[in-house]
PDB file of N, CA and C in Angstrom:
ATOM      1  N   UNK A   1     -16.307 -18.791  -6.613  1.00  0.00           N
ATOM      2  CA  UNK A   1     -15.777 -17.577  -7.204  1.00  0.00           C
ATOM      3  C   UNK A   1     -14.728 -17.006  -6.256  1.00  0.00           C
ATOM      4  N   UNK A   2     -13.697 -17.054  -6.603  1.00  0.00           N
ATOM      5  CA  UNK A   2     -12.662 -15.996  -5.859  1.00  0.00           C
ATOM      6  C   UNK A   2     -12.720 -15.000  -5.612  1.00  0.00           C
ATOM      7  N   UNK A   3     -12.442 -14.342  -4.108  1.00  0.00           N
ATOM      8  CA  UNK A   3     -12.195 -12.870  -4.400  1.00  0.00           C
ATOM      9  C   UNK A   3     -11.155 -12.180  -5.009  1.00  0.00           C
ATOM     10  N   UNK A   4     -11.590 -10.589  -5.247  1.00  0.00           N
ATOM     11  CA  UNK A   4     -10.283 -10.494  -5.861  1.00  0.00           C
ATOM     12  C   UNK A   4     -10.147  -9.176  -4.365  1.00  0.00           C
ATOM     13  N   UNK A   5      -8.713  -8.701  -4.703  1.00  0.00           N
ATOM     14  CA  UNK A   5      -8.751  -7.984  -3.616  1.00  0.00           C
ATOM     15  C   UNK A   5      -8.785  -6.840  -3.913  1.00  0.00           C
ATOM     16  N   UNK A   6      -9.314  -5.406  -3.770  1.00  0.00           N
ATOM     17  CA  UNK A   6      -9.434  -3.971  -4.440  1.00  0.00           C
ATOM     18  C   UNK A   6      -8.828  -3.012  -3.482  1.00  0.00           C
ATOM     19  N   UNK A   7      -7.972  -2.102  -3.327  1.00  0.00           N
ATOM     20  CA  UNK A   7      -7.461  -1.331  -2.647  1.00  0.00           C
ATOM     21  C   UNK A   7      -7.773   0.024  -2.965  1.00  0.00           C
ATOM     22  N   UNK A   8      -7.983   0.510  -1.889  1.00  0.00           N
ATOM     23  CA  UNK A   8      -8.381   2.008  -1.949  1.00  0.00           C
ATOM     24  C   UNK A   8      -7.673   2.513  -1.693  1.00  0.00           C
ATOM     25  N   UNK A   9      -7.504   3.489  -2.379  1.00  0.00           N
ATOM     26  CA  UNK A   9      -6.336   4.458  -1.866  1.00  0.00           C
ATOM     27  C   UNK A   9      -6.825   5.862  -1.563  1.00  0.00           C
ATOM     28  N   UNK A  10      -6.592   6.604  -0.232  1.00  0.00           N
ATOM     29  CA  UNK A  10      -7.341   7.365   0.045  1.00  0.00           C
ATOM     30  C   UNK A  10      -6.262   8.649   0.474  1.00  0.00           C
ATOM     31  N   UNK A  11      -6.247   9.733   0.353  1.00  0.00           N
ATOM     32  CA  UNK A  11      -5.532  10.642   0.661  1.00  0.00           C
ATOM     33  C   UNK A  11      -5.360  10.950   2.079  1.00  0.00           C
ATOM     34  N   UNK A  12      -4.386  11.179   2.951  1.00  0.00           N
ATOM     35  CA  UNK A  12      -4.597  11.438   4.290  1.00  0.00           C
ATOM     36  C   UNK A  12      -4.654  13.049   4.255  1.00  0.00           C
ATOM     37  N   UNK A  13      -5.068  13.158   5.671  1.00  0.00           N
ATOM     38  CA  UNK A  13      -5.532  14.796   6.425  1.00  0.00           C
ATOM     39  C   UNK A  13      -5.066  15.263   5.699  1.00  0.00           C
ATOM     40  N   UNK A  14      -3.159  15.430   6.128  1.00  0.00           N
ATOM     41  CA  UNK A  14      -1.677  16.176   6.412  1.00  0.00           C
ATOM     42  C   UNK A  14      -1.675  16.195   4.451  1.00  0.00           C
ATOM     43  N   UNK A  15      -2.090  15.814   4.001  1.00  0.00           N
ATOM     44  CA  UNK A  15      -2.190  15.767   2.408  1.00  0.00           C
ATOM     45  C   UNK A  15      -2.843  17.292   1.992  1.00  0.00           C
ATOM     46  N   UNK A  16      -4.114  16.869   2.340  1.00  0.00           N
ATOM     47  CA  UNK A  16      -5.365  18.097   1.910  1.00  0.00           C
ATOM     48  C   UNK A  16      -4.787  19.317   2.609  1.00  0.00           C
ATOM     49  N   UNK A  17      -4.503  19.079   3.690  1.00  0.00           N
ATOM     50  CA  UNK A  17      -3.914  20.629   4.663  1.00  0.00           C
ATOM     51  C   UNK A  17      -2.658  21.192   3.911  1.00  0.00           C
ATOM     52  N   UNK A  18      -1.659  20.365   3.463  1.00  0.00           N
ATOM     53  CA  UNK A  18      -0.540  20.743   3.063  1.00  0.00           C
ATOM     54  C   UNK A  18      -1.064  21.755   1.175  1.00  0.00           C
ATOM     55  N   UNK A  19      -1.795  21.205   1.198  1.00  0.00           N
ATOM     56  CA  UNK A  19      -2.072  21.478  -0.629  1.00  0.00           C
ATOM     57  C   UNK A  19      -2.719  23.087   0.033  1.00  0.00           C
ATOM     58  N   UNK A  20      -3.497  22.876   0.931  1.00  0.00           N
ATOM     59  CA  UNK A  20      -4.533  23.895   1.491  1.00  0.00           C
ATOM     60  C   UNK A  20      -3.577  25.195   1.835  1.00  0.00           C
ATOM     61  N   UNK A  21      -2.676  24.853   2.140  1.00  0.00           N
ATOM     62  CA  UNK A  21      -1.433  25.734   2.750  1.00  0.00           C
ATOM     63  C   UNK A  21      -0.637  26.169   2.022  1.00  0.00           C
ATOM     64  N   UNK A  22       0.086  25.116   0.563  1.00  0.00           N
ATOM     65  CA  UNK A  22       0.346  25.686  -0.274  1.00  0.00           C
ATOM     66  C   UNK A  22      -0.541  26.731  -1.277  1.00  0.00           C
ATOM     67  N   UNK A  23      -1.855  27.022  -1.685  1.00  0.00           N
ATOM     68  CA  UNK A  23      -2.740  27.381  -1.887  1.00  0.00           C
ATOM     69  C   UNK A  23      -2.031  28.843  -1.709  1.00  0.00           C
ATOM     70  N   UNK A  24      -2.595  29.097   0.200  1.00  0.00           N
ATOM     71  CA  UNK A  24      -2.360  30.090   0.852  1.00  0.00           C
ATOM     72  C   UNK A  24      -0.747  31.134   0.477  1.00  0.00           C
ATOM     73  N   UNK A  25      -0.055  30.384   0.773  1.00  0.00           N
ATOM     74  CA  UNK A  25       1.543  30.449   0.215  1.00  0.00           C
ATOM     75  C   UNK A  25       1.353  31.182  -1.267  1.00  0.00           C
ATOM     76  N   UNK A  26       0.846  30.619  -1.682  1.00  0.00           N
ATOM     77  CA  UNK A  26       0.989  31.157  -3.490  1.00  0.00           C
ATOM     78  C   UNK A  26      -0.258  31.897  -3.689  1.00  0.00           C
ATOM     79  N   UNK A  27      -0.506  32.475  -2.495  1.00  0.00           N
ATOM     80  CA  UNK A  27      -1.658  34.205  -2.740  1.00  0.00           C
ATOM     81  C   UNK A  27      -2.388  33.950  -3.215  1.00  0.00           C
ATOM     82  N   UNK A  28      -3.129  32.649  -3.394  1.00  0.00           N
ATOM     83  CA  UNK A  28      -4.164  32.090  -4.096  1.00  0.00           C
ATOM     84  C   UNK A  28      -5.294  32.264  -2.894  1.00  0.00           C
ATOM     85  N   UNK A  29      -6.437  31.865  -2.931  1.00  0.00           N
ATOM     86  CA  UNK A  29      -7.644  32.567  -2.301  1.00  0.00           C
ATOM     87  C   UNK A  29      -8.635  30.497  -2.228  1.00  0.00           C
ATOM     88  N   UNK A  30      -7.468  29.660  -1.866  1.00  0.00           N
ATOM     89  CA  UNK A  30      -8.826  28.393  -1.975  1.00  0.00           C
ATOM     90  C   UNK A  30     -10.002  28.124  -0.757  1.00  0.00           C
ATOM     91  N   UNK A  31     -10.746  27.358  -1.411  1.00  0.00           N
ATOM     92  CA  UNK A  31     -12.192  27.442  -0.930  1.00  0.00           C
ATOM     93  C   UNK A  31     -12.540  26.245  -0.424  1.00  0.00           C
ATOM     94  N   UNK A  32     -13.169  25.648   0.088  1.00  0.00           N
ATOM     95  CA  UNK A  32     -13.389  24.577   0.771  1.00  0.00           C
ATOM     96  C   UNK A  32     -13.938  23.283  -0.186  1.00  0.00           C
ATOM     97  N   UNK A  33     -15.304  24.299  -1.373  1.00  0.00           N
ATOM     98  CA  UNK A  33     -15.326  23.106  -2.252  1.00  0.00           C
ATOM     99  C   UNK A  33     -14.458  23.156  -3.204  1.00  0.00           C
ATOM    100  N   UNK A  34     -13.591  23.871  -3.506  1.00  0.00           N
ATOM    101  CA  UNK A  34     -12.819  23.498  -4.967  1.00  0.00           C
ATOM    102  C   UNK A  34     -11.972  22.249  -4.410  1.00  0.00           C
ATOM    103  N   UNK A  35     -11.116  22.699  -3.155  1.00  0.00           N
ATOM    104  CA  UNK A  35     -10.352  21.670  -2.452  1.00  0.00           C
ATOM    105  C   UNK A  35     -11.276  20.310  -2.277  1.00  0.00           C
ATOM    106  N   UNK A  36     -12.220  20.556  -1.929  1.00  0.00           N
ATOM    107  CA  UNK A  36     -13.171  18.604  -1.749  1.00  0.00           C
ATOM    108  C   UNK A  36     -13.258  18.414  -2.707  1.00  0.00           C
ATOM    109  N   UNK A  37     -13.543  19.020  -3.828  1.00  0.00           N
ATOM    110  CA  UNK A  37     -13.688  18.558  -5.627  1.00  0.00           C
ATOM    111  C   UNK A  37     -12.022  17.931  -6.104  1.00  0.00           C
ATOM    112  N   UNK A  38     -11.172  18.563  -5.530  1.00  0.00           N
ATOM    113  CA  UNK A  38      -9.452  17.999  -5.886  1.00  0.00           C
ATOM    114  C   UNK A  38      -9.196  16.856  -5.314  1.00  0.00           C
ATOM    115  N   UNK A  39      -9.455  16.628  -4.115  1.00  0.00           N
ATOM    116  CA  UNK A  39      -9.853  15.523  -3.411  1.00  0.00           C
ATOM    117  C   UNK A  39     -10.442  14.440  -3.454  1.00  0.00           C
ATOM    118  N   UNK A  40     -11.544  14.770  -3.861  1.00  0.00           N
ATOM    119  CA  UNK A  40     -13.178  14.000  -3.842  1.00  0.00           C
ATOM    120  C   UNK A  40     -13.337  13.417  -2.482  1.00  0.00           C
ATOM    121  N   UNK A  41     -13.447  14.469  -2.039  1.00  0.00           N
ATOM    122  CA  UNK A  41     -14.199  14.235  -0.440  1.00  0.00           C
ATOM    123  C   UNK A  41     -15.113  15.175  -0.285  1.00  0.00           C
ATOM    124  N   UNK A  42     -15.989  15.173   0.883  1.00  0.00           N
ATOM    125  CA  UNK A  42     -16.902  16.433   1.129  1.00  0.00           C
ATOM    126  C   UNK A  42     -16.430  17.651   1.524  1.00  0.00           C
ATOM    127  N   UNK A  43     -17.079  18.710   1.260  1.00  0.00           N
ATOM    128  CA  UNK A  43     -16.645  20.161   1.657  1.00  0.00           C
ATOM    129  C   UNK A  43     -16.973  20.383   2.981  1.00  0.00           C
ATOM    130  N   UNK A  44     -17.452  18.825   3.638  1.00  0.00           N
ATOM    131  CA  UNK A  44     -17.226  19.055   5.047  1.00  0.00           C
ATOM    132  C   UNK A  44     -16.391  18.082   5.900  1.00  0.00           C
ATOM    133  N   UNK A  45     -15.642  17.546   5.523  1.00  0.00           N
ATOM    134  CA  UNK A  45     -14.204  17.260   5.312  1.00  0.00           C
ATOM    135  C   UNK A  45     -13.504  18.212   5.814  1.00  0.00           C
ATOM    136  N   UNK A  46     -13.511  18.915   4.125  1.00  0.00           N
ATOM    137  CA  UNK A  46     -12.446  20.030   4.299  1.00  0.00           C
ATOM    138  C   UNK A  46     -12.467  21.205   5.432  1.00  0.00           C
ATOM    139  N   UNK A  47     -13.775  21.577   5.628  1.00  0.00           N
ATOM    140  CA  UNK A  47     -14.080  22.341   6.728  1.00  0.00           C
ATOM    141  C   UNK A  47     -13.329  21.849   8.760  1.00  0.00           C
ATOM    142  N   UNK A  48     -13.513  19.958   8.542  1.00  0.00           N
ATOM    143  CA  UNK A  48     -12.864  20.485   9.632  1.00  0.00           C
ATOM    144  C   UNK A  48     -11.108  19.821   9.490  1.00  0.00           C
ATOM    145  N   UNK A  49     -11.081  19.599   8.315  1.00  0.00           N
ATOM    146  CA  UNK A  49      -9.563  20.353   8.225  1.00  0.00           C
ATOM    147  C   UNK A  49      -9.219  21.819   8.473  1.00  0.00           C
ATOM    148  N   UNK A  50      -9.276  22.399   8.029  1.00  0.00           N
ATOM    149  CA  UNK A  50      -9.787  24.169   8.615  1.00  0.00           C
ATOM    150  C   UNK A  50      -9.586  24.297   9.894  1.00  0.00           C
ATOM    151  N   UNK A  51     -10.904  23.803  10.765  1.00  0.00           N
ATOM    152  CA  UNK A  51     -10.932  23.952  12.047  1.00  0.00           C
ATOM    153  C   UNK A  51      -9.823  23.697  12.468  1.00  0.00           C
ATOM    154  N   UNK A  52      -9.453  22.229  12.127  1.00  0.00           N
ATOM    155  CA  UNK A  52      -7.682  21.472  12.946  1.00  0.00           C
ATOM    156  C   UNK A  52      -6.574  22.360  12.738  1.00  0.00           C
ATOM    157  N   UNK A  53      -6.542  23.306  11.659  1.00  0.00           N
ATOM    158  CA  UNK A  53      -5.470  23.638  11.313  1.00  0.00           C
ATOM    159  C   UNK A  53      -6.010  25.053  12.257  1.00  0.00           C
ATOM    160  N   UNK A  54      -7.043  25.705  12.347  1.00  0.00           N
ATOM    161  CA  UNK A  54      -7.040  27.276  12.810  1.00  0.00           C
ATOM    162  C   UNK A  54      -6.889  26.673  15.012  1.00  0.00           C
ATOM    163  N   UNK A  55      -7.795  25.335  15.021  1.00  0.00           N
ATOM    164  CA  UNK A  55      -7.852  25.410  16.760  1.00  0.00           C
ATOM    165  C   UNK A  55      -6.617  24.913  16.909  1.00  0.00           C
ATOM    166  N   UNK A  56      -6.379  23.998  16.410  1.00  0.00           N
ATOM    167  CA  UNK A  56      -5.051  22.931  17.175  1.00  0.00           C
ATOM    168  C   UNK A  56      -3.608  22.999  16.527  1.00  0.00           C
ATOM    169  N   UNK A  57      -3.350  23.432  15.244  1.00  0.00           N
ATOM    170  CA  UNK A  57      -2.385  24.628  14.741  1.00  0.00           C
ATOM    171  C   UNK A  57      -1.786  25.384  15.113  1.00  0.00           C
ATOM    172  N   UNK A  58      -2.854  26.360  14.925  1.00  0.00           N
ATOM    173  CA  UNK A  58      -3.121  27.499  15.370  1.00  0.00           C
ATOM    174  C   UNK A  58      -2.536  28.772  14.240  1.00  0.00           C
ATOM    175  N   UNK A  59      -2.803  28.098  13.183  1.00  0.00           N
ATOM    176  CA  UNK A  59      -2.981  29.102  11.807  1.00  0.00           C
ATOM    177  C   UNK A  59      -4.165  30.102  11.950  1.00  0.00           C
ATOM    178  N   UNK A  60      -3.666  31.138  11.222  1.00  0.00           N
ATOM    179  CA  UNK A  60      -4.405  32.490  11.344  1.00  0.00           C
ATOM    180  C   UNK A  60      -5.585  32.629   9.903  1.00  0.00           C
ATOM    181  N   UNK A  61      -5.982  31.618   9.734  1.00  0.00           N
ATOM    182  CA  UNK A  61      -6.493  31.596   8.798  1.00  0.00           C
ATOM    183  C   UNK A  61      -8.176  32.364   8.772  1.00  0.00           C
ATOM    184  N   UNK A  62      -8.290  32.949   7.647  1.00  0.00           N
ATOM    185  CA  UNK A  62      -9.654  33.910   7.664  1.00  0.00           C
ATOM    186  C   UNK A  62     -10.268  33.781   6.239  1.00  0.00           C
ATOM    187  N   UNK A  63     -11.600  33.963   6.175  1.00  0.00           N
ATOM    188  CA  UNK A  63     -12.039  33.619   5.317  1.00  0.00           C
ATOM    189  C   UNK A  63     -12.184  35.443   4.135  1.00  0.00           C
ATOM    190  N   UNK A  64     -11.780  35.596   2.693  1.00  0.00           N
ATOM    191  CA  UNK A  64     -12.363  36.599   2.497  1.00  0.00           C
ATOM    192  C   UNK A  64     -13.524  36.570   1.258  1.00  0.00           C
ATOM    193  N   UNK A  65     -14.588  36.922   2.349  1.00  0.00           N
ATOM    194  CA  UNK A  65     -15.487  37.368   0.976  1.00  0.00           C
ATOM    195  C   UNK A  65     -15.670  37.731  -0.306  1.00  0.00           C
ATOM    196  N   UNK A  66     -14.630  38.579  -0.631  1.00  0.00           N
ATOM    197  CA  UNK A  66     -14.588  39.428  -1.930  1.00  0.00           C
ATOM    198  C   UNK A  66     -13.890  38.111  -2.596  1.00  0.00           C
ATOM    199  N   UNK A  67     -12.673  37.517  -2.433  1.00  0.00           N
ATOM    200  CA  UNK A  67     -11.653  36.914  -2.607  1.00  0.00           C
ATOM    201  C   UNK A  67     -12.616  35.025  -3.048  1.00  0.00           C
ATOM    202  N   UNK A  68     -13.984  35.109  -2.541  1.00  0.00           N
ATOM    203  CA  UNK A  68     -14.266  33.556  -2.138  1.00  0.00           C
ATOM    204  C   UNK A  68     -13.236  32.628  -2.071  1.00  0.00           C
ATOM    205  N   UNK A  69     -12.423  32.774  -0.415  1.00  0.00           N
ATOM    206  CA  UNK A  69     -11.775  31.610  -0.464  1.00  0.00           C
ATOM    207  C   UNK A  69     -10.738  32.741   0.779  1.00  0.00           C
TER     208      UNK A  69
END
């Protein structure tokens, strides 16, 4: 039986951060799981996308309660 060959195609970081940022940009309020659900990755993933972008960034990013997201 031959193989066949299947390619995955997977979204990088600089992808999810950029969407994450546009989000922000357009006064929108996103959340960690809506973004892993757009994705289909985990919402802990996205979390330390977050981190990379608030420690090593150094985006001012905050979370608001009222707002979820």
């Amino acid at each position: 039986m031959a193989k066949t060959k299947t390619e995955v195609f997977s979204r990088p970081p600089w992808e999810r951060m950029m969407r994450f940022h546009n989000l922000i940009q357009e006064k929108s309020f996103p959340n960690c799981n809506l973004i892993a659900k757009e994705f289909e990755v985990s919402w802990r993933t996205i979390m330390r996308d977050v981190d990379f972008m608030k420690c090593r960034l150094k985006l001012p990013l905050e979370f608001d309660a009222k707002q979820n997201g």
